[in-house]
Protein backbone atom coordinates (compact mmCIF):
# COMPACT_ATOMS: atom_id res chain seq x y z
CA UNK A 1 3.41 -9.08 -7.70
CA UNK A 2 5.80 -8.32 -10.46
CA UNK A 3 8.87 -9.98 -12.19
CA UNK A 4 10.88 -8.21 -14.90
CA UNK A 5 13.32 -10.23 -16.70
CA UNK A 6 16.14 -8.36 -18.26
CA UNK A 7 18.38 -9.94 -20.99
CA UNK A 8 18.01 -13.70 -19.51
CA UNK A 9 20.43 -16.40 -21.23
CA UNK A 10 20.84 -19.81 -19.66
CA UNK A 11 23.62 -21.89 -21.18
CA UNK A 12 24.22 -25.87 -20.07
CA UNK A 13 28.10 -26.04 -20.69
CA UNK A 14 28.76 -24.45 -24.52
CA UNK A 15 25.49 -24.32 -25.33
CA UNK A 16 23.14 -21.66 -25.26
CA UNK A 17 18.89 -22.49 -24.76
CA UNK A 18 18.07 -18.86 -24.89
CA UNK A 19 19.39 -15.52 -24.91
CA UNK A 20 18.43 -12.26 -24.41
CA UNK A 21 15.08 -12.47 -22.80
CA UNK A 22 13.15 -9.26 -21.91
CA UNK A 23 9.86 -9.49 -20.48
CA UNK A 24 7.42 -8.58 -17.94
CA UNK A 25 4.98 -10.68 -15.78
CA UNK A 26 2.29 -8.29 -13.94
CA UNK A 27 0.34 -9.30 -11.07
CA UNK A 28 -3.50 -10.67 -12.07
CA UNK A 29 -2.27 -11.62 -14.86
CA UNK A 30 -2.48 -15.21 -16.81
CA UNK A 31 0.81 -15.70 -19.14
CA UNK A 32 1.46 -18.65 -21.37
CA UNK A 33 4.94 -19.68 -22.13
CA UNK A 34 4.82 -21.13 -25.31
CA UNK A 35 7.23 -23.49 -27.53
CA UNK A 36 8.38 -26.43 -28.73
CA UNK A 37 10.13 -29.14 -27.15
CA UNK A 38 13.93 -28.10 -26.26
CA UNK A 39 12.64 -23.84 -26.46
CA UNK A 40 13.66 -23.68 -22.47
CA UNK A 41 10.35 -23.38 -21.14
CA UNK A 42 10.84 -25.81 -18.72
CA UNK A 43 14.30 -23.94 -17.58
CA UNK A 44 12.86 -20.31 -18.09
CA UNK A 45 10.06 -21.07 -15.59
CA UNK A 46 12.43 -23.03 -12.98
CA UNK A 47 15.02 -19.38 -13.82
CA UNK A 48 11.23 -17.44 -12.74
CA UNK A 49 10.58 -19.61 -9.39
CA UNK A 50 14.73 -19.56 -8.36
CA UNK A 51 15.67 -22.49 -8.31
CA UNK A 52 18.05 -22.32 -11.13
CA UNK A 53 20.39 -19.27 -11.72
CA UNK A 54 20.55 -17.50 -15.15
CA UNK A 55 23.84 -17.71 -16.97
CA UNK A 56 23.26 -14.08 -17.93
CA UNK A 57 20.82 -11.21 -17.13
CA UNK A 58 19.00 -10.28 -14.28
CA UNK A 59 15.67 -11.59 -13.00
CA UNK A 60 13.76 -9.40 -10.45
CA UNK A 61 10.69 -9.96 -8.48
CA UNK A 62 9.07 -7.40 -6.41
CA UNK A 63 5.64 -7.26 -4.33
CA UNK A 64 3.79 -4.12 -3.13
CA UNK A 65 6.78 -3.91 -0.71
CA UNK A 66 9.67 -3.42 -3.03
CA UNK A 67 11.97 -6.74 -4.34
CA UNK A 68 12.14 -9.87 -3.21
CA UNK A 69 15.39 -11.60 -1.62
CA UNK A 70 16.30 -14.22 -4.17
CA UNK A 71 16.07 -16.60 -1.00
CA UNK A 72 12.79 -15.97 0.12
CA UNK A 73 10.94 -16.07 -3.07
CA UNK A 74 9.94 -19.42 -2.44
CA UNK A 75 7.36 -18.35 0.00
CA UNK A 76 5.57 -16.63 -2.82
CA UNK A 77 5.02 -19.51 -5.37
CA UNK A 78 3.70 -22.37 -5.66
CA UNK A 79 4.89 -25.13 -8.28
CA UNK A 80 3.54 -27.89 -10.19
CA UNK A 81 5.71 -29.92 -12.64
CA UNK A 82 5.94 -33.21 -14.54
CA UNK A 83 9.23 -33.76 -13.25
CA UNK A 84 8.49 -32.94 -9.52
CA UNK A 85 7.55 -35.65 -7.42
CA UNK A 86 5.36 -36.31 -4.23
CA UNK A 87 6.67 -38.14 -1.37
CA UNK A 88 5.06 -41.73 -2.73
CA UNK A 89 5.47 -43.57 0.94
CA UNK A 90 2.56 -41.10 2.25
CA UNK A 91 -0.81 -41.43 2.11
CA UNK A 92 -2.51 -38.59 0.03
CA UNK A 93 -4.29 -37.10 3.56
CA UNK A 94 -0.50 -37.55 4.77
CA UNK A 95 0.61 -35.10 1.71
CA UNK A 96 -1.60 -32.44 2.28
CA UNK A 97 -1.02 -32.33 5.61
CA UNK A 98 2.76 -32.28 5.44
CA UNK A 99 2.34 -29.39 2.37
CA UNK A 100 0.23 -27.07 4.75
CA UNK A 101 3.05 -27.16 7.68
CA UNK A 102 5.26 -25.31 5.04
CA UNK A 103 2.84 -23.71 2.38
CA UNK A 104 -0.52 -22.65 3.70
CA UNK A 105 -3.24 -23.34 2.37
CA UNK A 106 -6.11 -20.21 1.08
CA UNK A 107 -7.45 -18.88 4.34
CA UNK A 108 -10.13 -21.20 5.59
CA UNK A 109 -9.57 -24.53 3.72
CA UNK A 110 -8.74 -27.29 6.43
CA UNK A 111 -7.30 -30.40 5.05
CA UNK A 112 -10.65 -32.42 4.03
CA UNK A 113 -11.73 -29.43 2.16
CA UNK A 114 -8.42 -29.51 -0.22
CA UNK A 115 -9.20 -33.32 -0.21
CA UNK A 116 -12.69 -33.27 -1.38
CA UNK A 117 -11.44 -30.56 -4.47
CA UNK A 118 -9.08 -32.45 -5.74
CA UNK A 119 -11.75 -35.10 -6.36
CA UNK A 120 -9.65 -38.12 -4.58
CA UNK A 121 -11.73 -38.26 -1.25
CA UNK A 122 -12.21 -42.21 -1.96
CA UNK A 123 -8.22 -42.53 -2.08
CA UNK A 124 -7.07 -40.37 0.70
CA UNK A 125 -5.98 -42.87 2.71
CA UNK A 126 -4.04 -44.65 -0.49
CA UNK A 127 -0.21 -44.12 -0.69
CA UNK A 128 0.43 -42.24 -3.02
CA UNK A 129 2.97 -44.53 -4.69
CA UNK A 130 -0.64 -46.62 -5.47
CA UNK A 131 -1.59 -44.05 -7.69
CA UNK A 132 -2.27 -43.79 -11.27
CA UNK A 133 -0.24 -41.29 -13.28
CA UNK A 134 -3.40 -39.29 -13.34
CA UNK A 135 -4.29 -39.19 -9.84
CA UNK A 136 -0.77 -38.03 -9.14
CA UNK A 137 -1.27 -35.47 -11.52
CA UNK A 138 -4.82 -34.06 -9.26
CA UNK A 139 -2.50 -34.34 -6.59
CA UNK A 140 0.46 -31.85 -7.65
CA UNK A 141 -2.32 -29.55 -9.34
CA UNK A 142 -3.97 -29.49 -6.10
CA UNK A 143 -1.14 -28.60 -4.23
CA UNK A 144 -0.07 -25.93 -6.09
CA UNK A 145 -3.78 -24.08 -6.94
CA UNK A 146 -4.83 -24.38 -3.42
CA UNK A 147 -2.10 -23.04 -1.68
CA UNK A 148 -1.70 -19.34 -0.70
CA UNK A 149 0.77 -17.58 -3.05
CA UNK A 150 0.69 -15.02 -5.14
CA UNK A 151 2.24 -16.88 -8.02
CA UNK A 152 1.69 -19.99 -9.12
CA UNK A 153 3.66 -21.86 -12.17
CA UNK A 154 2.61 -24.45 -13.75
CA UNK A 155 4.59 -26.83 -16.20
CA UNK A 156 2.24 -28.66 -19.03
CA UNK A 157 -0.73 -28.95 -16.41
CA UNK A 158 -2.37 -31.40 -18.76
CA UNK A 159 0.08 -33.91 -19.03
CA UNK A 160 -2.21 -37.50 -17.46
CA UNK A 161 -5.14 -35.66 -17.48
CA UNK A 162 -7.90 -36.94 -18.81
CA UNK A 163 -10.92 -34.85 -20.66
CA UNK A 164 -12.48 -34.75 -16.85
CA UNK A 165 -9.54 -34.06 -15.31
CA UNK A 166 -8.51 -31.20 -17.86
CA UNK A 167 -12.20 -29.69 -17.15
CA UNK A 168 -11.80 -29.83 -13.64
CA UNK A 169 -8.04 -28.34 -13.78
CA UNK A 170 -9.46 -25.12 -15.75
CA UNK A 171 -12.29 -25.01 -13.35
CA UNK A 172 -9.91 -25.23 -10.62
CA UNK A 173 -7.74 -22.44 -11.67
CA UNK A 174 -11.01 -20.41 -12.53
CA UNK A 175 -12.32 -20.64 -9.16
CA UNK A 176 -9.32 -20.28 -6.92
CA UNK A 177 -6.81 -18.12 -9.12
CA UNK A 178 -8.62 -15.57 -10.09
CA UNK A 179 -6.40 -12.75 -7.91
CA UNK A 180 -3.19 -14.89 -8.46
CA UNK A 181 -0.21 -14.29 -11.24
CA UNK A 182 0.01 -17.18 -13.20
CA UNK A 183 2.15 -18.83 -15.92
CA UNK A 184 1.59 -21.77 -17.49
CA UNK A 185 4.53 -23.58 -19.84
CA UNK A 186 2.70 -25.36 -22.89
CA UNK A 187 3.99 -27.45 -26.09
CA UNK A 188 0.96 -25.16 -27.33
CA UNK A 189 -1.74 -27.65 -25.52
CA UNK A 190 -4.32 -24.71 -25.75
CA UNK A 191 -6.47 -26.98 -22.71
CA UNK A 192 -3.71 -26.08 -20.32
CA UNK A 193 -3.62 -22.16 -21.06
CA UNK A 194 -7.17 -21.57 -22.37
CA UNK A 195 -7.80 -18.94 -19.38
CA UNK A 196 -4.72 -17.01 -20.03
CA UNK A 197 -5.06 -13.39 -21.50
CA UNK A 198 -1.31 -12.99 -22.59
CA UNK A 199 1.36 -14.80 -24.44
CA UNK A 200 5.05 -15.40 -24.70
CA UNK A 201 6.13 -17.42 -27.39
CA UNK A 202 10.17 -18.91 -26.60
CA UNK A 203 11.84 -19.91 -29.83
CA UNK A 204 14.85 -22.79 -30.24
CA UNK A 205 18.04 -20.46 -29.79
């Protein structure tokens, strides 16, 4: 998998976050996004998955096959965010059962199998809304890692983690990421990016 941005600016009414943005993600590849708080990363990557249009530029994604429609990218990612939430009324075996009807999961992994990785067995019957900031954190990263894209974005993967749960987030992507594109947005966190072989540093506009 491939995506080429070409000249991306994204404005929120007047003002501009970025401009100009020229770069290419290659599949295999590990990226970090890089920058301070109000660079864009968060927008840039949400620009990268489409679900938010540039206000300039083009942004292409292709595959083996040639480009990807704009509306079926979303088969080809998988996201994990902060500021995405679970559906807190379901139990956690509820959630990764309703995830798999609409993102499967790598060939072969049933439901306890995603359960026991993302080291909440003892809580899988536990709304989710009953979890820690943490746990909900394990959750989104499991999600995400587990399922089978080609891409997978992450957004500060660190954030709740503890020094366990950072280990076992690195270990996760280590183990079942290995043939996937990824990028990773940091506030330069080098636990959440440590794996990645390339870097893209976005700069205050």
């Amino acid at each position: 998998m491939k995506i080429v941005l070409e000249n991306i600016g994204k404005r929120f009414n007047k003002e501009w976050i970025f401009r100009n943005l020229n770069y290419e993600f290659s599949a295999a590849n590990k990226y970090s996004i890089l920058g301070t708080n109000g660079s864009g990363k968060s927008t840039l990557l949400q620009i990268i998955s489409g679900s938010v249009t540039p206000s300039e530029g083009s942004f292409i994604a292709s595959d083996e096959k040639g480009a990807i429609r704009d509306e079926l990218l979303f088969r080809q990612l998988a996201y994990a965010a902060p500021y995405l939430e679970l559906s807190e009324e379901m139990t956690w075996k509820e959630a990764v059962r309703f995830h798999g009807k609409f993102k499967p999961f790598i060939s072969g992994f049933s439901e306890e199998k995603i359960i026991s990785l993302s080291g909440l067995e003892t809580n899988a019957d536990k709304q989710i809304l009953n979890f820690s900031s943490g746990m909900k954190q394990r959750a989104k990263l499991s999600l995400a890692i587990l399922s089978d894209t080609p891409l997978l974005l992450l957004d500060e993967p660190a954030t709740n983690l503890d020094t366990n749960g950072v280990k076992w987030y690195q270990d996760l992507v280590g183990a079942f990421a290995k043939e996937k594109l990824v990028i990773v947005c940091s506030n330069y966190n080098k636990e959440e990016y440590v794996f990645c072989n390339k870097e893209f540093i976005l700069k205050p506009f």
